[in-house]
PDB file of N, CA and C in Angstrom:
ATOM      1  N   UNK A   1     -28.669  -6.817  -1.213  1.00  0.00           N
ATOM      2  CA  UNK A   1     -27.253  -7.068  -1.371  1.00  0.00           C
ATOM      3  C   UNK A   1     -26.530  -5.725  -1.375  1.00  0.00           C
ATOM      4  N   UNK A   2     -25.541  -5.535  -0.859  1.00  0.00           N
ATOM      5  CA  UNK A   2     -24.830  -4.775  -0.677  1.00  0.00           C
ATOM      6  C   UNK A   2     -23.363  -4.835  -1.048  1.00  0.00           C
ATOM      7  N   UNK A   3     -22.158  -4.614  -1.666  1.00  0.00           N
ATOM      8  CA  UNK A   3     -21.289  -4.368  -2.173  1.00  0.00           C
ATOM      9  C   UNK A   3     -19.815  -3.435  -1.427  1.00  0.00           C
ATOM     10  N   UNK A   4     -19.055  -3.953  -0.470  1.00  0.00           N
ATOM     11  CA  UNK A   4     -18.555  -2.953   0.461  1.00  0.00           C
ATOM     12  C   UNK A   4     -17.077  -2.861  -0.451  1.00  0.00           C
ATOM     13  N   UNK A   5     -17.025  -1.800  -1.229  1.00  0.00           N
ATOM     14  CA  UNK A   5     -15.772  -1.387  -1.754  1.00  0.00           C
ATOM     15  C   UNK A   5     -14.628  -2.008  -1.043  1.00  0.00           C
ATOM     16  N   UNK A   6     -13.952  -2.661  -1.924  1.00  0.00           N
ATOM     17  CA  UNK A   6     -12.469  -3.476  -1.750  1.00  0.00           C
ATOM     18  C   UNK A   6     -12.963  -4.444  -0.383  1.00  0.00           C
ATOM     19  N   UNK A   7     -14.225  -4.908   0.164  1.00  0.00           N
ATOM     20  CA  UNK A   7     -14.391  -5.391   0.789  1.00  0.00           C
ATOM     21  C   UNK A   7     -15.397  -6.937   0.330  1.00  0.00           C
ATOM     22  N   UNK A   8     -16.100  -7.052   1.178  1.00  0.00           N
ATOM     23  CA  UNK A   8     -17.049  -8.213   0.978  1.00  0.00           C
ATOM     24  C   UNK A   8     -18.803  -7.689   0.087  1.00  0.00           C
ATOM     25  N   UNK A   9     -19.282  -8.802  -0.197  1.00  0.00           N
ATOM     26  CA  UNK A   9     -20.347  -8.743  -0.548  1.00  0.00           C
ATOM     27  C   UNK A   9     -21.255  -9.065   0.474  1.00  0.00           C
ATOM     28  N   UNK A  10     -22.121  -8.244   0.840  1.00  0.00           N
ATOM     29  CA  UNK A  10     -22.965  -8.472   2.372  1.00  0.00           C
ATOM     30  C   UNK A  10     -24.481  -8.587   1.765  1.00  0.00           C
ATOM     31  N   UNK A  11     -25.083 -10.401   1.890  1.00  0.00           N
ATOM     32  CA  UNK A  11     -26.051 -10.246   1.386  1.00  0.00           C
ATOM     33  C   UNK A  11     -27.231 -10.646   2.853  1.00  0.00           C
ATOM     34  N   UNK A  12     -28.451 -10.726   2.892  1.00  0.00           N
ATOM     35  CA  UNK A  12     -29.061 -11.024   3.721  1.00  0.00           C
ATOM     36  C   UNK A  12     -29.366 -12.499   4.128  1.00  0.00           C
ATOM     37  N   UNK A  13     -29.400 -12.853   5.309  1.00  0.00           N
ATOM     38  CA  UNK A  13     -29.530 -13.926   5.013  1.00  0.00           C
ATOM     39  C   UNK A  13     -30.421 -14.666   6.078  1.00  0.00           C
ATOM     40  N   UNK A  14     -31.255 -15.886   6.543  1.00  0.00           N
ATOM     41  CA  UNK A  14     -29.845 -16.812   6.538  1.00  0.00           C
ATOM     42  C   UNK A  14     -29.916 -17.568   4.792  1.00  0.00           C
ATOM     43  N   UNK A  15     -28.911 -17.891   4.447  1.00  0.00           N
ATOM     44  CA  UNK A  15     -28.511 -18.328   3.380  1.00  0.00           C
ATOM     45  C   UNK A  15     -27.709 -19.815   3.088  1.00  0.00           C
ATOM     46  N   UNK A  16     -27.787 -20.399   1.856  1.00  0.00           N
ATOM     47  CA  UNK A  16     -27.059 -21.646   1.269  1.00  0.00           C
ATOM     48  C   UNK A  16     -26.589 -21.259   0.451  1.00  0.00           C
ATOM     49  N   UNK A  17     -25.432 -21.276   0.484  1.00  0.00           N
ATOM     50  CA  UNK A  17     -24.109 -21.109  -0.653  1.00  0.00           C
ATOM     51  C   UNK A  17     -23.714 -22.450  -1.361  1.00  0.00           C
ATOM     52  N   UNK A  18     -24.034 -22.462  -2.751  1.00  0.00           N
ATOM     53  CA  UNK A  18     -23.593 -23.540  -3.717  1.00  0.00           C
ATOM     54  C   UNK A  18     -22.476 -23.268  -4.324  1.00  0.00           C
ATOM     55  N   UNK A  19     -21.214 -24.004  -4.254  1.00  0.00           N
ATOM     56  CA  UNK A  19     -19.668 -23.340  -4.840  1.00  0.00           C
ATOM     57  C   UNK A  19     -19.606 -24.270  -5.960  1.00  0.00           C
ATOM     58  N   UNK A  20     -18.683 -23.868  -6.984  1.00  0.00           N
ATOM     59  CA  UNK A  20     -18.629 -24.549  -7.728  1.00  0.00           C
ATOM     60  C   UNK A  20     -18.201 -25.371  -8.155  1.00  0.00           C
ATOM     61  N   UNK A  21     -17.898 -26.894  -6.962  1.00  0.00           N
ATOM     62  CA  UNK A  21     -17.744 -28.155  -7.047  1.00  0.00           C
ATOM     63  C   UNK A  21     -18.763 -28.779  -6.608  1.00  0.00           C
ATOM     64  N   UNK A  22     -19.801 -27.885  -6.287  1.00  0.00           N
ATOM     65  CA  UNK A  22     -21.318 -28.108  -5.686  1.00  0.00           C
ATOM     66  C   UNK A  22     -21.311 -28.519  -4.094  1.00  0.00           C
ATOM     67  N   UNK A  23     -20.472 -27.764  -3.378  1.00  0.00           N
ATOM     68  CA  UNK A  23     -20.518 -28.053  -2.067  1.00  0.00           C
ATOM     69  C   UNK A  23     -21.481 -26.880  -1.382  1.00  0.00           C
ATOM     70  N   UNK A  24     -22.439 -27.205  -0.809  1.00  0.00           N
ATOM     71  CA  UNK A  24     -22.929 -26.720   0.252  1.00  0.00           C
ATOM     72  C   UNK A  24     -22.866 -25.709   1.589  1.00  0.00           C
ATOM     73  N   UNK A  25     -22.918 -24.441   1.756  1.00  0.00           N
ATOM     74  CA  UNK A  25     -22.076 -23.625   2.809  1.00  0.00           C
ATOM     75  C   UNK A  25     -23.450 -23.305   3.110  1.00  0.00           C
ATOM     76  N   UNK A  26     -23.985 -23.157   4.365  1.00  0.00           N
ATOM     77  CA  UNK A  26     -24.972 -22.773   5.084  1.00  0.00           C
ATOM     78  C   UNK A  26     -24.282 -21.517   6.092  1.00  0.00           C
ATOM     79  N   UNK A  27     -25.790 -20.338   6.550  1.00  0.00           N
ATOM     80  CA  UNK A  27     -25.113 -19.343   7.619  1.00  0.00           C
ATOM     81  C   UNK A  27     -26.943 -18.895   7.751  1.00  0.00           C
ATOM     82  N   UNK A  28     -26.846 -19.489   9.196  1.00  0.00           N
ATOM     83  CA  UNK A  28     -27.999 -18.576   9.471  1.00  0.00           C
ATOM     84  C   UNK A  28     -28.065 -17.104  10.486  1.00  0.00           C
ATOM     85  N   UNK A  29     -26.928 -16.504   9.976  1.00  0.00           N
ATOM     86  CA  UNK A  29     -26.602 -14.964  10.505  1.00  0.00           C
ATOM     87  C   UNK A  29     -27.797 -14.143   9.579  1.00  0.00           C
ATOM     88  N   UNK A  30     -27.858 -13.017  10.402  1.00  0.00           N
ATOM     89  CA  UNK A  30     -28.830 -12.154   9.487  1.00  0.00           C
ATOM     90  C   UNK A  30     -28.208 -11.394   8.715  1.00  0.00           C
ATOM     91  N   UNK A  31     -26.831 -10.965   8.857  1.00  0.00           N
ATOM     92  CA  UNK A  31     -26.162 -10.307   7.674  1.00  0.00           C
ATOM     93  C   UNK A  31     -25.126 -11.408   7.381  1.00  0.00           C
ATOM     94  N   UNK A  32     -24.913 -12.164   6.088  1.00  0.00           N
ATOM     95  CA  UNK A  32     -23.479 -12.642   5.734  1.00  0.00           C
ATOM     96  C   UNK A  32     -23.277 -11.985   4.621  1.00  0.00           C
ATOM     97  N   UNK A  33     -21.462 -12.281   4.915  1.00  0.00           N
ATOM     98  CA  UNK A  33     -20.392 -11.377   4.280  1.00  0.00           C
ATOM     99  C   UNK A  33     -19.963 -12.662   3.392  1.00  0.00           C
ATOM    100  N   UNK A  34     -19.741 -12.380   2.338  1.00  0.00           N
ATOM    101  CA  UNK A  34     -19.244 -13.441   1.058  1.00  0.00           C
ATOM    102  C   UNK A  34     -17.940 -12.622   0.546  1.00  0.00           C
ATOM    103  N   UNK A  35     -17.018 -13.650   0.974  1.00  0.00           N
ATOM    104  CA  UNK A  35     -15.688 -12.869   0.391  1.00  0.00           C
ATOM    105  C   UNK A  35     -15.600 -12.823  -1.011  1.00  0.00           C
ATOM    106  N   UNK A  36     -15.201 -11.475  -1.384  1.00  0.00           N
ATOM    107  CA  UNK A  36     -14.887 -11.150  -2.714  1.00  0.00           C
ATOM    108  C   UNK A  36     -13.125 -10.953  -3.330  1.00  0.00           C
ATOM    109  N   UNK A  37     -12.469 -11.214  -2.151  1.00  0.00           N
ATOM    110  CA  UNK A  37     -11.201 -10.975  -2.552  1.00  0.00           C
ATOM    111  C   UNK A  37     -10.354 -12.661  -3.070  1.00  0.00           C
ATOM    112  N   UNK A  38     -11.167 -13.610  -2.489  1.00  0.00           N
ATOM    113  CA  UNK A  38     -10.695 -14.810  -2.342  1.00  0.00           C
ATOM    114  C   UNK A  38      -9.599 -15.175  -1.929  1.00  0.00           C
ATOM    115  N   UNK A  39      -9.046 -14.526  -0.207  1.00  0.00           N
ATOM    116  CA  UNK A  39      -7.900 -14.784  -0.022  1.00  0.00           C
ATOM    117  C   UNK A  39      -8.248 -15.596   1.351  1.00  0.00           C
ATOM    118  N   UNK A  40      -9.982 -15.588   2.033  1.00  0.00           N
ATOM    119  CA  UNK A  40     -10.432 -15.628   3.318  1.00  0.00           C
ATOM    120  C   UNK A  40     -10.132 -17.033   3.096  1.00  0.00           C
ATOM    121  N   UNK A  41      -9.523 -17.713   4.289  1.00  0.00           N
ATOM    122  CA  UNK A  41      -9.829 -19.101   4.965  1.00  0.00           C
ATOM    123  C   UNK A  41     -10.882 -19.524   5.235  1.00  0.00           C
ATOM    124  N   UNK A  42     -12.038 -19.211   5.313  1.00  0.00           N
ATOM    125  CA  UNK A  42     -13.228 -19.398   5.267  1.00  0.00           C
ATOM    126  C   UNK A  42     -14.403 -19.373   4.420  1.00  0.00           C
ATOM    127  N   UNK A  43     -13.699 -19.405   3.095  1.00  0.00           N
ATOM    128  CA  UNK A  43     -14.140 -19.042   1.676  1.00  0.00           C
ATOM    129  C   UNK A  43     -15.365 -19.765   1.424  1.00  0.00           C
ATOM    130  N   UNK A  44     -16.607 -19.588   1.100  1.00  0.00           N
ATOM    131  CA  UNK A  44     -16.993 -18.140   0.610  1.00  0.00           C
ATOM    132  C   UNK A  44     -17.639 -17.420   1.637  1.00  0.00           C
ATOM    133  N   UNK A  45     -17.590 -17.284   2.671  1.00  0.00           N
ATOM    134  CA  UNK A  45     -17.961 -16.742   3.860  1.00  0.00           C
ATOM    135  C   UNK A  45     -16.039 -15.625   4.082  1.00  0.00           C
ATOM    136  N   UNK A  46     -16.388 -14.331   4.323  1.00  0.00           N
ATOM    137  CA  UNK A  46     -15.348 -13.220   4.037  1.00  0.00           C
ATOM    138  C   UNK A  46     -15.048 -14.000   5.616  1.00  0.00           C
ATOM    139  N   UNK A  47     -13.397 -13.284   6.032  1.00  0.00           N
ATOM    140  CA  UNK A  47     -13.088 -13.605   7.490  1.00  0.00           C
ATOM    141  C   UNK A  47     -12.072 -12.027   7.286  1.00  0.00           C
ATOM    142  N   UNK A  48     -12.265 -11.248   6.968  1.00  0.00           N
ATOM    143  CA  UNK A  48     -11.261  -9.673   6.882  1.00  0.00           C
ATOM    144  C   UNK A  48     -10.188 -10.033   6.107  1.00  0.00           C
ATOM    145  N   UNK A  49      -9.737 -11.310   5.575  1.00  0.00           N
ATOM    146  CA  UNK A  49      -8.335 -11.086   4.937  1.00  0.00           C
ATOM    147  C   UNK A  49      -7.973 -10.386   4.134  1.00  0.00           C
ATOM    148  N   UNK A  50      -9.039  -9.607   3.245  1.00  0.00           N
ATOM    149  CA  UNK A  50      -9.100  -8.218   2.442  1.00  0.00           C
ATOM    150  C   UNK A  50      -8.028  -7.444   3.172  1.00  0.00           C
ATOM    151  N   UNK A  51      -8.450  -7.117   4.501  1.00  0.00           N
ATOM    152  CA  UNK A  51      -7.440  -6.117   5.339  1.00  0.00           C
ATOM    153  C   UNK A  51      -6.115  -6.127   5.789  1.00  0.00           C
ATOM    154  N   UNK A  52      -5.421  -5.212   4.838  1.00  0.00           N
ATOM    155  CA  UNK A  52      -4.162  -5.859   4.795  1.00  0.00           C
ATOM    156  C   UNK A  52      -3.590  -5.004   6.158  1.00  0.00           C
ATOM    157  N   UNK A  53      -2.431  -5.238   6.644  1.00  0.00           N
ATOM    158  CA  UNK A  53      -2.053  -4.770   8.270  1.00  0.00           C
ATOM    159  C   UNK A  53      -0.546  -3.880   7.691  1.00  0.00           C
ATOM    160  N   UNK A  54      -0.721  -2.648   7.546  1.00  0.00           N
ATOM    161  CA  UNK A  54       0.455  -1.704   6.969  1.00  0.00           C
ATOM    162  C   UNK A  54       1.287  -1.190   8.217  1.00  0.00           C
ATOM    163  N   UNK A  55       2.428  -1.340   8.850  1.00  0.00           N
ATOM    164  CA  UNK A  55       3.384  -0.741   9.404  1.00  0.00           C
ATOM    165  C   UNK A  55       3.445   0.016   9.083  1.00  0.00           C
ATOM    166  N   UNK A  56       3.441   1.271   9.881  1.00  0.00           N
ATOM    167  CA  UNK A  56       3.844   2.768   9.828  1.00  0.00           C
ATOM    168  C   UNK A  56       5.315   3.012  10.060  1.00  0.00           C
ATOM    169  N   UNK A  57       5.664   3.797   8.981  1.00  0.00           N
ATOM    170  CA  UNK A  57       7.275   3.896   8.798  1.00  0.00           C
ATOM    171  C   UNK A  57       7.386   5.466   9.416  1.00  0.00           C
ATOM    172  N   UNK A  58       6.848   5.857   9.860  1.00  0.00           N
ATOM    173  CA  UNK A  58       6.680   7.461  10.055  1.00  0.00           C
ATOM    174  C   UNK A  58       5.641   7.672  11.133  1.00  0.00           C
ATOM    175  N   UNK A  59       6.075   8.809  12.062  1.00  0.00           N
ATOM    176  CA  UNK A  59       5.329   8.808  13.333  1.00  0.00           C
ATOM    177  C   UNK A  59       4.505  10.573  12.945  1.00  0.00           C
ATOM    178  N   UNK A  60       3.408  10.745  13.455  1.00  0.00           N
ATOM    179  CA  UNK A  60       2.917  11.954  12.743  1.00  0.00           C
ATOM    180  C   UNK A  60       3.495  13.252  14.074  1.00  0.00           C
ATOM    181  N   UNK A  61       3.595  14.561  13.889  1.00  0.00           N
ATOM    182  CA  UNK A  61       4.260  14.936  14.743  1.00  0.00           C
ATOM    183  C   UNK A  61       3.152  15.874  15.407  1.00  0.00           C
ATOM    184  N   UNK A  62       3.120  16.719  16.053  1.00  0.00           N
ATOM    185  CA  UNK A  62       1.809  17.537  17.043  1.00  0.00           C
ATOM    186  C   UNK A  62       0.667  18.268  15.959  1.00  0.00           C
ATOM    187  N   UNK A  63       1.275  18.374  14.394  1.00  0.00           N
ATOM    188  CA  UNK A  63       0.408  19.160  13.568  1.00  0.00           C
ATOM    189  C   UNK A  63      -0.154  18.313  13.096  1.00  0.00           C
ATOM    190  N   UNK A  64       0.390  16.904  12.976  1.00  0.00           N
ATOM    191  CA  UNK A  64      -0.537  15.789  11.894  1.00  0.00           C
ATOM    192  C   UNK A  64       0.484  15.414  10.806  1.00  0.00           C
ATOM    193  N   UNK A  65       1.815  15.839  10.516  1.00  0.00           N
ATOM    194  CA  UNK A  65       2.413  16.125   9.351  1.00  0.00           C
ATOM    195  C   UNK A  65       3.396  15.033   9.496  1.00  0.00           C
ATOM    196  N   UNK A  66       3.550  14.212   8.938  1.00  0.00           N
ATOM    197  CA  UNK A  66       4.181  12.643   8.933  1.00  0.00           C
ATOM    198  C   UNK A  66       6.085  12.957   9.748  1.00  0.00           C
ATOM    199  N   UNK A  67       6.333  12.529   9.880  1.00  0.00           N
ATOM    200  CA  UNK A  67       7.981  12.616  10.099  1.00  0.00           C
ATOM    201  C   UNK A  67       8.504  11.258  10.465  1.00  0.00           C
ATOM    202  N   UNK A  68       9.887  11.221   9.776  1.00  0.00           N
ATOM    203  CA  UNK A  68      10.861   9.840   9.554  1.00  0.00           C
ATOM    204  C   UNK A  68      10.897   9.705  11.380  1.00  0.00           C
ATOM    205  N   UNK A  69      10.929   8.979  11.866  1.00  0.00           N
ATOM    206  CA  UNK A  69      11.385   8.954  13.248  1.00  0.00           C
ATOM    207  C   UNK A  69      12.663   8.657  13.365  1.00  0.00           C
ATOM    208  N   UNK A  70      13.450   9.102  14.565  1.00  0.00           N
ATOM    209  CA  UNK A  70      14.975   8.960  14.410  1.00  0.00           C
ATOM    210  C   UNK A  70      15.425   8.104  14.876  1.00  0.00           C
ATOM    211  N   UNK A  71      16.488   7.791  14.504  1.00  0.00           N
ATOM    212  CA  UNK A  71      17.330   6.638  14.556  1.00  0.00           C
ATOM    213  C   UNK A  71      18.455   6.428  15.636  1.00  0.00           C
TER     214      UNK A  71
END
């Protein structure tokens, strides 16, 4: 088992997932990802919804150094 910071829990598998209304989730992948954030549509199997999608308000300029872009 493996543990991916602010991410999923990646255990080996293939695997049966028992949730706790006692439903049944099967995956015969060799790595599954078990969401830990509980936001995935595909719960308890992760689908990235951890990853949130940030708009850049600032364009970086030839040195790397952020700048407002103009208006």
């Amino acid at each position: 088992m493996r543990i991916v910071p602010g991410g999923p829990v990646l255990i080996d598998g293939p695997v049966d997932i028992v949730t706790g209304d006692g439903t049944t989730h099967s995956s015969d992948r060799v790595v599954v990802a078990l969401c830990a954030c509980r936001r995935s549509h595909r719960f308890p199997f992760c689908d990235t919804s951890h990853r949130r999608r940030v708009r850049r308000t600032t364009e970086p300029d030839a040195e790397g150094s952020a700048q407002r872009p103009e208006q």
